[in-house]
PDB file of N, CA and C in Angstrom:
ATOM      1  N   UNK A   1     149.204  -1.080  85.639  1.00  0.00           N
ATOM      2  CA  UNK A   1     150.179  -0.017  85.631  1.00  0.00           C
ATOM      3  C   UNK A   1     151.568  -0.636  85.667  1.00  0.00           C
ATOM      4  N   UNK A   2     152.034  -1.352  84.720  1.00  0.00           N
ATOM      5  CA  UNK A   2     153.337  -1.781  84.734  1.00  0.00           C
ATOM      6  C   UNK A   2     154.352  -0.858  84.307  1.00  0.00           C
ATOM      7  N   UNK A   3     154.472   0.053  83.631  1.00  0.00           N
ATOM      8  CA  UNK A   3     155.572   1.388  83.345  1.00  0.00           C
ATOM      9  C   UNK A   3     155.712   0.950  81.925  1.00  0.00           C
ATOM     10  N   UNK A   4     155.366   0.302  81.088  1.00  0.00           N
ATOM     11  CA  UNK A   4     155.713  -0.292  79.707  1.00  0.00           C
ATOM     12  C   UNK A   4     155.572   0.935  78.726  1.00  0.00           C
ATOM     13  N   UNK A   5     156.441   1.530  77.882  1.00  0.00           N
ATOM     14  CA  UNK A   5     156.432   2.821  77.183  1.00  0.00           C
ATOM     15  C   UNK A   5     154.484   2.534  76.375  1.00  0.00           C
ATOM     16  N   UNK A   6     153.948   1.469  76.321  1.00  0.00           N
ATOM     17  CA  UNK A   6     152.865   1.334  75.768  1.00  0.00           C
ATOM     18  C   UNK A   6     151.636   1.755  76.745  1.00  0.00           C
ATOM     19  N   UNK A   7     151.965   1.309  78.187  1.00  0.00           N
ATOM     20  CA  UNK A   7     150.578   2.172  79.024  1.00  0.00           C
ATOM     21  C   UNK A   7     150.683   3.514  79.046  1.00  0.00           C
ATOM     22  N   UNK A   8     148.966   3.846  78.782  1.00  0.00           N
ATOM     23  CA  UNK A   8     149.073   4.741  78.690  1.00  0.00           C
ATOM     24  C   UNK A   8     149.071   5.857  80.150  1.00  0.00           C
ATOM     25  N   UNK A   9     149.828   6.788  80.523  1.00  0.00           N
ATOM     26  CA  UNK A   9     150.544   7.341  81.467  1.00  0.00           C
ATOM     27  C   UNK A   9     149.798   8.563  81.445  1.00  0.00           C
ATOM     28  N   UNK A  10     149.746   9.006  82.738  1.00  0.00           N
ATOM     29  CA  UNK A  10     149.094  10.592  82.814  1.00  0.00           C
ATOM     30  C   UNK A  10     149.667  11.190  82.162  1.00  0.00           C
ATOM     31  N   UNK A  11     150.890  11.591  81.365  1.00  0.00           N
ATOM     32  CA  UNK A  11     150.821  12.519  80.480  1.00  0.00           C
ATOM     33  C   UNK A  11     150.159  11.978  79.504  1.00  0.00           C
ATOM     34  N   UNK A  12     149.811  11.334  78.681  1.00  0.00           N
ATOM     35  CA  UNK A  12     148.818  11.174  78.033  1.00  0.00           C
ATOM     36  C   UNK A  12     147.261  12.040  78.051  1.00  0.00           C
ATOM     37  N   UNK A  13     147.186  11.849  79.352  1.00  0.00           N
ATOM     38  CA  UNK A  13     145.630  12.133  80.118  1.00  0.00           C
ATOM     39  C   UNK A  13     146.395  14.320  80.056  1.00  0.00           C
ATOM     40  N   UNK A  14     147.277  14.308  80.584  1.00  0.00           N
ATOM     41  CA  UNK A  14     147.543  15.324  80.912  1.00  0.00           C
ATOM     42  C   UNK A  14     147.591  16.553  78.876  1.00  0.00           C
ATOM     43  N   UNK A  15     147.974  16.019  77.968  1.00  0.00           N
ATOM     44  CA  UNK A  15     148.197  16.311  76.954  1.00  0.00           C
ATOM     45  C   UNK A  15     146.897  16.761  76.365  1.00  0.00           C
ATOM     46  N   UNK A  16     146.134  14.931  76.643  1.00  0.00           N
ATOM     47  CA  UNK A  16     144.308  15.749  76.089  1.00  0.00           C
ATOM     48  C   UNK A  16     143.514  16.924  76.793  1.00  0.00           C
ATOM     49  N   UNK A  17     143.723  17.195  78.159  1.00  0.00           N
ATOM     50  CA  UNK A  17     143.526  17.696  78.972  1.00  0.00           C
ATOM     51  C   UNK A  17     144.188  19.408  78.499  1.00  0.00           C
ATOM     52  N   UNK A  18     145.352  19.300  78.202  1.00  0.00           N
ATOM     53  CA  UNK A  18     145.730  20.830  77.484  1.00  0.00           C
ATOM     54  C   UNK A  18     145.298  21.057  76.111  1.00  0.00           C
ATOM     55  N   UNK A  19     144.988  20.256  75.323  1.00  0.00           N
ATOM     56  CA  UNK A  19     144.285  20.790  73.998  1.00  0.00           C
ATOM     57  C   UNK A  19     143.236  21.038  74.092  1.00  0.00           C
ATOM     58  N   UNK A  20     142.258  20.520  74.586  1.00  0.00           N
ATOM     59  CA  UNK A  20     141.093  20.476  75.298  1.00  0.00           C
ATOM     60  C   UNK A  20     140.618  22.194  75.854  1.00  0.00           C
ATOM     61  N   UNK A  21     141.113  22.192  76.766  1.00  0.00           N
ATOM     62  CA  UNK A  21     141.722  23.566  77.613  1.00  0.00           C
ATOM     63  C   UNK A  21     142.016  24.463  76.720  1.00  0.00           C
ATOM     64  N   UNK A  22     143.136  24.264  75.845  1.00  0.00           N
ATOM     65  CA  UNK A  22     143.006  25.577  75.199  1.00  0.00           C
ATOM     66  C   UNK A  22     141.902  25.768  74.101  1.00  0.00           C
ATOM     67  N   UNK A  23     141.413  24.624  73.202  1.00  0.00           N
ATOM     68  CA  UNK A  23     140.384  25.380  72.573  1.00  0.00           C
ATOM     69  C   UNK A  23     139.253  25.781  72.923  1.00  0.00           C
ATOM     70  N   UNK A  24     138.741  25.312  74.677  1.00  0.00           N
ATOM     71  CA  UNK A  24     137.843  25.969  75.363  1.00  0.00           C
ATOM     72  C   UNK A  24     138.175  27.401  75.763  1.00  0.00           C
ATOM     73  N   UNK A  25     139.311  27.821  75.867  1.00  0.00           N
ATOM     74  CA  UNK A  25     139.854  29.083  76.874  1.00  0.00           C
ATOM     75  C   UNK A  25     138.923  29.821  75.482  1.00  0.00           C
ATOM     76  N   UNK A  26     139.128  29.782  73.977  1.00  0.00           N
ATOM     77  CA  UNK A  26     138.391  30.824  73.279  1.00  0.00           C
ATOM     78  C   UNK A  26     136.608  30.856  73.703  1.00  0.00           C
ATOM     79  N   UNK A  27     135.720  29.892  74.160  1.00  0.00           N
ATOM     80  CA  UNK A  27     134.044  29.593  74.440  1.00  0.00           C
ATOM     81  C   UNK A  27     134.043  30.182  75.699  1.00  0.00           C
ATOM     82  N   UNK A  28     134.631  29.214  77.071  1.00  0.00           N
ATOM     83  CA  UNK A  28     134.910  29.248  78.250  1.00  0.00           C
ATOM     84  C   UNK A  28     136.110  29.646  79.144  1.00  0.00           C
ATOM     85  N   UNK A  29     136.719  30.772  79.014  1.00  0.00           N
ATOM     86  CA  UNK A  29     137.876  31.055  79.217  1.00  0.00           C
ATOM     87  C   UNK A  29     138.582  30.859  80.429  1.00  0.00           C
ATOM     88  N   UNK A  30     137.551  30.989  81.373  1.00  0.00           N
ATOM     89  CA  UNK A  30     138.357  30.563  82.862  1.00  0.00           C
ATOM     90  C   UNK A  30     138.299  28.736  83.077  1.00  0.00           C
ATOM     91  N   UNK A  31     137.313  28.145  82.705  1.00  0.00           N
ATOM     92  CA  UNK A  31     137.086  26.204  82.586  1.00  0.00           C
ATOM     93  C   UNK A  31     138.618  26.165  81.597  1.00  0.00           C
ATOM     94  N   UNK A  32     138.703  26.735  80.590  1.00  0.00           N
ATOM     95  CA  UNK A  32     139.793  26.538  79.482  1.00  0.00           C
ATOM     96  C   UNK A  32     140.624  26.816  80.279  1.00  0.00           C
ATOM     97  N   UNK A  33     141.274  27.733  80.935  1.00  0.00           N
ATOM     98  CA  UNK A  33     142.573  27.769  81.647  1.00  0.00           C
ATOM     99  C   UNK A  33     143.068  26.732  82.702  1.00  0.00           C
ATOM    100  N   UNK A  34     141.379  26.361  83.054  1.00  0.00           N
ATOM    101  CA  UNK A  34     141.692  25.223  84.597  1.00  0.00           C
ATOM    102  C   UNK A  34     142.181  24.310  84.122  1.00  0.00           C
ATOM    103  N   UNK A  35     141.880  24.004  82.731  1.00  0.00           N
ATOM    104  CA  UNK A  35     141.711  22.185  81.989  1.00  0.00           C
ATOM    105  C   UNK A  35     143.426  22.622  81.916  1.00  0.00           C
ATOM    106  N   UNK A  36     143.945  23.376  81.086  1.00  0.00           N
ATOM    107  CA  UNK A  36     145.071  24.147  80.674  1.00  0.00           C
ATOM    108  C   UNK A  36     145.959  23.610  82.498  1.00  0.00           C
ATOM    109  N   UNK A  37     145.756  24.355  82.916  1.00  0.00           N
ATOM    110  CA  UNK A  37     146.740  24.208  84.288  1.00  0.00           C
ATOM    111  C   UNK A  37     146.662  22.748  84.665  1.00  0.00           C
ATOM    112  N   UNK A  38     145.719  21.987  84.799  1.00  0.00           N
ATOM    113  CA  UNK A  38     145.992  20.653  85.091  1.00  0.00           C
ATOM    114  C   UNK A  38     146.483  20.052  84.196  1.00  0.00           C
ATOM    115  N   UNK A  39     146.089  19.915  82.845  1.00  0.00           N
ATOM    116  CA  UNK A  39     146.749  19.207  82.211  1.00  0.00           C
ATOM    117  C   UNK A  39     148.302  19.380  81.842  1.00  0.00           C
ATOM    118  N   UNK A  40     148.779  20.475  82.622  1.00  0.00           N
ATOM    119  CA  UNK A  40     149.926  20.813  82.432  1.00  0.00           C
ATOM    120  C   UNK A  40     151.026  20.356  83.068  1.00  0.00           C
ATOM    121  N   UNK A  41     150.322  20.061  84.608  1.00  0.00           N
ATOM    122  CA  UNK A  41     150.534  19.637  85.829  1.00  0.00           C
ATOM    123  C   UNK A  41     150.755  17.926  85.713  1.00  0.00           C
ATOM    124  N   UNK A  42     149.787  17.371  85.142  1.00  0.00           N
ATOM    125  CA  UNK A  42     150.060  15.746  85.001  1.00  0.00           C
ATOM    126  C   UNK A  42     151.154  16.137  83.678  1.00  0.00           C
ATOM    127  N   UNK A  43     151.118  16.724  82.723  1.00  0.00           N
ATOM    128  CA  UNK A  43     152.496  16.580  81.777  1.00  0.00           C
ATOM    129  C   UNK A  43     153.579  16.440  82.502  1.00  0.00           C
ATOM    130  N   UNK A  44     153.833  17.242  83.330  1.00  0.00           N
ATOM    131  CA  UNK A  44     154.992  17.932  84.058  1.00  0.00           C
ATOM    132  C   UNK A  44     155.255  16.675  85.404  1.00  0.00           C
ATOM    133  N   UNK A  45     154.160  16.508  86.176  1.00  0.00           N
ATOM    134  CA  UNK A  45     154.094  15.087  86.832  1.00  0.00           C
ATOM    135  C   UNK A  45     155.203  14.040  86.149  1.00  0.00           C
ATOM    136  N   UNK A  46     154.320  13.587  85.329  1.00  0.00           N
ATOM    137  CA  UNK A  46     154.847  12.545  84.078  1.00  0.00           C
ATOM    138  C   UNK A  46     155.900  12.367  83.866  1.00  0.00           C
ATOM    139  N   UNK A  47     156.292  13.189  83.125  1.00  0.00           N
ATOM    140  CA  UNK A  47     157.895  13.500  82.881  1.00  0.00           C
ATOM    141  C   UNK A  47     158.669  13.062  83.984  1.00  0.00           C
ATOM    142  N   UNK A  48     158.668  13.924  85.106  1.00  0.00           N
ATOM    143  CA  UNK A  48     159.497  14.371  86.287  1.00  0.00           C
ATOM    144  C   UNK A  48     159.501  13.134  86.715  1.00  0.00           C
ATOM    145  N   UNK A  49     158.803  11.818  86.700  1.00  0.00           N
ATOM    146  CA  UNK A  49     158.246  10.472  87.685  1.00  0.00           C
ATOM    147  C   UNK A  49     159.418   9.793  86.626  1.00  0.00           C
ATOM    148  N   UNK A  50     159.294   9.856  85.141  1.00  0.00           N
ATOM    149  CA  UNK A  50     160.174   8.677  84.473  1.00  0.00           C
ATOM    150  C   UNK A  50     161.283   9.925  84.651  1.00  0.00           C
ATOM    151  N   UNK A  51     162.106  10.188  84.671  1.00  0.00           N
ATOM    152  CA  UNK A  51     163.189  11.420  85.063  1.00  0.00           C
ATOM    153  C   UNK A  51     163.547  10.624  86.081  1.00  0.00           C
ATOM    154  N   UNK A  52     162.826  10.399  87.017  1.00  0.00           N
ATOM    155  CA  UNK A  52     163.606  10.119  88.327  1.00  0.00           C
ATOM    156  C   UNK A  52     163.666   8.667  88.606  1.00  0.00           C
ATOM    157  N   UNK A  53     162.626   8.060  87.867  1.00  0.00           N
ATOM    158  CA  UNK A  53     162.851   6.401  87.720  1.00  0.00           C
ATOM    159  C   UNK A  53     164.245   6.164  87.249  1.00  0.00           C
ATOM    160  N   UNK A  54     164.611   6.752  86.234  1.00  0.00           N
ATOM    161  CA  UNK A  54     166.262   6.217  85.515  1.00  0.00           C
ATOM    162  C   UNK A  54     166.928   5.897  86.764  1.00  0.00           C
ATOM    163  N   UNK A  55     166.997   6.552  87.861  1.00  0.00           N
ATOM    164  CA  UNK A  55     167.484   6.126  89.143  1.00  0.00           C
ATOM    165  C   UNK A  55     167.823   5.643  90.282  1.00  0.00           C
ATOM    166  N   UNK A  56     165.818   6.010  90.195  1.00  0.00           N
ATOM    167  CA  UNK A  56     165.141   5.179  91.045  1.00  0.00           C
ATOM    168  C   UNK A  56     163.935   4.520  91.198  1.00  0.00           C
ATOM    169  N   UNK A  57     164.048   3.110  89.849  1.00  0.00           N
ATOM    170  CA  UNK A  57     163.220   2.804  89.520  1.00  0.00           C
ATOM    171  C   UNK A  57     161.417   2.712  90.254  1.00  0.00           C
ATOM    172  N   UNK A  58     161.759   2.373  91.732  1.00  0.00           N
ATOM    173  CA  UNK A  58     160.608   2.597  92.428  1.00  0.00           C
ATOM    174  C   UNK A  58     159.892   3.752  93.043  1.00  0.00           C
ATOM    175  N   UNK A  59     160.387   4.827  92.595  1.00  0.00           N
ATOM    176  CA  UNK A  59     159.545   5.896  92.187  1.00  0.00           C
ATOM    177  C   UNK A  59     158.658   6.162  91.651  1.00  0.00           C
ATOM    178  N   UNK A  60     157.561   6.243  92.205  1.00  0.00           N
ATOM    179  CA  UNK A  60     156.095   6.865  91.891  1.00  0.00           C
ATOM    180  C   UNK A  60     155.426   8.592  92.263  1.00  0.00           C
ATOM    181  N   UNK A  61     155.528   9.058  91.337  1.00  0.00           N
ATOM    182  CA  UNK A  61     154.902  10.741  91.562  1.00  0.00           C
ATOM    183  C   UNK A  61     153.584  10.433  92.600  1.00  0.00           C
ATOM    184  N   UNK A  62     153.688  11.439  93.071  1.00  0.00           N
ATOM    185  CA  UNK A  62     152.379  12.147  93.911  1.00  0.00           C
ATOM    186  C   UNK A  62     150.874  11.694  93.347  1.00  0.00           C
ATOM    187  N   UNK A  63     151.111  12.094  92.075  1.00  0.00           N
ATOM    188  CA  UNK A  63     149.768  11.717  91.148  1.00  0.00           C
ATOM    189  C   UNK A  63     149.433  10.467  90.707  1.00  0.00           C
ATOM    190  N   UNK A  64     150.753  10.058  90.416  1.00  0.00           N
ATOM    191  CA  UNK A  64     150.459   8.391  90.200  1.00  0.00           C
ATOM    192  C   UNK A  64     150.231   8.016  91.402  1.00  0.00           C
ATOM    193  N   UNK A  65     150.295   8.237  92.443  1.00  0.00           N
ATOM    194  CA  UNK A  65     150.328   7.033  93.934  1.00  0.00           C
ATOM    195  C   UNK A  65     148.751   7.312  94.377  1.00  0.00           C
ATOM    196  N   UNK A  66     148.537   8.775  94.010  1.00  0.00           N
ATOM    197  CA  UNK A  66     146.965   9.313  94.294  1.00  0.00           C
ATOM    198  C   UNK A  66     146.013   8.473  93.083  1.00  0.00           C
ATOM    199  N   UNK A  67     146.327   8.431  92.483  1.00  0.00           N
ATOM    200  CA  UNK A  67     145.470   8.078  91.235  1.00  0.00           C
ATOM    201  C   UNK A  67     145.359   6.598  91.189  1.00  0.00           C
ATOM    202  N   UNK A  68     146.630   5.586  92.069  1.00  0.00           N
ATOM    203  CA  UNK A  68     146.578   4.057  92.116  1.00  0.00           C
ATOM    204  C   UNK A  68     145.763   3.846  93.555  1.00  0.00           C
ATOM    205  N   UNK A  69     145.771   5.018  94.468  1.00  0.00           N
ATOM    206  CA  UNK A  69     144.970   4.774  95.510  1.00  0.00           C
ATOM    207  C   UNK A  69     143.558   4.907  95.419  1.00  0.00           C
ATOM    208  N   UNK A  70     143.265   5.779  94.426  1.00  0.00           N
ATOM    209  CA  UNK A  70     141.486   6.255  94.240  1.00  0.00           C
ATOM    210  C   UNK A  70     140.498   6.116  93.239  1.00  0.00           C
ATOM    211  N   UNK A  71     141.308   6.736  92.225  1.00  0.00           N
ATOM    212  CA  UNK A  71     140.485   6.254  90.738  1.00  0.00           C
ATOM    213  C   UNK A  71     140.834   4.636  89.919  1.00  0.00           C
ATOM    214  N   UNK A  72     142.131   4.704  90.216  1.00  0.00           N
ATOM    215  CA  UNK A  72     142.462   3.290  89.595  1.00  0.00           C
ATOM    216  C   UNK A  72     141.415   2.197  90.175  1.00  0.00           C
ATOM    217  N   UNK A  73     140.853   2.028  91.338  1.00  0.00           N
ATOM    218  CA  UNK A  73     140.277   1.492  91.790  1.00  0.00           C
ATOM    219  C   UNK A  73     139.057   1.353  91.165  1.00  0.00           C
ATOM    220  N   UNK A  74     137.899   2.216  90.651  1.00  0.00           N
ATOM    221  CA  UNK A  74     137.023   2.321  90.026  1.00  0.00           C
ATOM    222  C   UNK A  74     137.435   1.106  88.632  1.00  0.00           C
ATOM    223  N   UNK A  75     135.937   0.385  88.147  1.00  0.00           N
ATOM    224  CA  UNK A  75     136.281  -1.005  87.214  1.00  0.00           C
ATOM    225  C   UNK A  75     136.109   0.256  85.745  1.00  0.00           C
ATOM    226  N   UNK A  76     135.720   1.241  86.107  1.00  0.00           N
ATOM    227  CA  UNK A  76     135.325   2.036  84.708  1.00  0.00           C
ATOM    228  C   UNK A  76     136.775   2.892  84.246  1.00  0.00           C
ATOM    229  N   UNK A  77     137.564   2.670  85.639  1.00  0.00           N
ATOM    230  CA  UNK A  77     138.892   3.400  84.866  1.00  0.00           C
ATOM    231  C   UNK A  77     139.986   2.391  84.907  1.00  0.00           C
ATOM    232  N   UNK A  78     139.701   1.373  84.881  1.00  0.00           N
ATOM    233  CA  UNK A  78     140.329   0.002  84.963  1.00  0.00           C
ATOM    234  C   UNK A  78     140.161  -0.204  83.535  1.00  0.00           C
ATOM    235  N   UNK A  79     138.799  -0.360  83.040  1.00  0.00           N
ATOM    236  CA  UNK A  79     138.439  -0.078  81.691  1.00  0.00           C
ATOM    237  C   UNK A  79     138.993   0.395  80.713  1.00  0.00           C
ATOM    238  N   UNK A  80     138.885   2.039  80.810  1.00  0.00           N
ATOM    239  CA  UNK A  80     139.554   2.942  80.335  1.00  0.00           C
ATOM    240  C   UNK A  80     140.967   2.566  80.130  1.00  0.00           C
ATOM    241  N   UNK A  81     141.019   2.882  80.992  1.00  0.00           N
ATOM    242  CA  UNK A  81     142.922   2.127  80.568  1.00  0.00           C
ATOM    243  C   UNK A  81     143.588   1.361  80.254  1.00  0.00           C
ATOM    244  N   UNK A  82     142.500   0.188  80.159  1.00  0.00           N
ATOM    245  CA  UNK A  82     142.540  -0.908  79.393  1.00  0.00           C
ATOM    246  C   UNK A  82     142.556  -0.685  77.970  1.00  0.00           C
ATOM    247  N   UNK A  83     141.326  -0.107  77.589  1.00  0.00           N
ATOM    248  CA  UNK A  83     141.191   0.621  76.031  1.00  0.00           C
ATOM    249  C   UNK A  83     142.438   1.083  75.301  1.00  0.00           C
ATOM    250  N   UNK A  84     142.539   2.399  76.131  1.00  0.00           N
ATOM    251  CA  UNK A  84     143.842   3.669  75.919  1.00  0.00           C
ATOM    252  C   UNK A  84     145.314   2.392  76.084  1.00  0.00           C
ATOM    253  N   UNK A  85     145.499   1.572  76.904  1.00  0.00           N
ATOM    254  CA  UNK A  85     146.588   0.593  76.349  1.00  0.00           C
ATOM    255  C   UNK A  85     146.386   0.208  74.772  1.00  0.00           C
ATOM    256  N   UNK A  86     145.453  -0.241  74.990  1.00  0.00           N
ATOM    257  CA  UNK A  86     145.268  -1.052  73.664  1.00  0.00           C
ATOM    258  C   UNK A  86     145.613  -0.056  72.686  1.00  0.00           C
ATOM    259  N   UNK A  87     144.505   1.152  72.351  1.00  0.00           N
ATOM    260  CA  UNK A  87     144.757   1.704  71.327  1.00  0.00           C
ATOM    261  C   UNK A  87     146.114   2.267  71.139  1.00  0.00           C
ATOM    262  N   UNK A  88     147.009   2.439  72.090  1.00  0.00           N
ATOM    263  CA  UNK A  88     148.366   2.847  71.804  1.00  0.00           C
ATOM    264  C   UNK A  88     149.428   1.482  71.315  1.00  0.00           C
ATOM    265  N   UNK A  89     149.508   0.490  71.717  1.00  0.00           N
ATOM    266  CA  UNK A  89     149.920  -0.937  71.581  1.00  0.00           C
ATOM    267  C   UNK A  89     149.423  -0.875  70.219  1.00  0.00           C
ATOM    268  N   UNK A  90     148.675  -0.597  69.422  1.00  0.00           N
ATOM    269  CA  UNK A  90     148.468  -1.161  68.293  1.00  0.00           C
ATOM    270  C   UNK A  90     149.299  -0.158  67.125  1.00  0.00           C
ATOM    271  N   UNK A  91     149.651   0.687  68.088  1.00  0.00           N
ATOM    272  CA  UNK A  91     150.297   2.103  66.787  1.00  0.00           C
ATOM    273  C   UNK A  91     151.742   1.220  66.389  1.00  0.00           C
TER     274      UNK A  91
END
């Protein structure tokens, strides 16, 4: 998690998470709204964390500090994000 415009960042996660969401809300309409509200929530996270870095660079959102304490930890989302770097680094 170095901040490099190339890792990939919960809004990322948060973006698939709302398309996702909404083309479920037409199958599954209440799962589609949940995916919808969270993924809206890490967009909005996201943003608001580099927003406030310009300032104060050692600023970390709520979600990022939760997400470096719990899941980051897991080697399968160590993985993952290894990947999702890559495939964005190569665009």
């Amino acid at each position: 998690m170095t901040g490099t415009p190339f890792e990939i960042h919960h809004f990322y996660w948060g973006i698939i998470l709302l398309v996702i969401g909404f083309i479920l809300i037409f199958y599954a309409p209440v799962f589609g709204i949940i995916l919808s509200i969270l993924g809206l929530i890490l967009v909005i996270d996201d943003e608001y964390q580099h927003y406030r870095q310009r300032r104060q660079p050692e600023y970390r959102s709520p979600i990022h500090r939760l997400y470096g304490s719990t899941l980051y930890k897991l080697k399968f989302i160590q993985r993952l994000n290894a990947w999702a770097d890559d495939l964005f680094r190569k665009r």
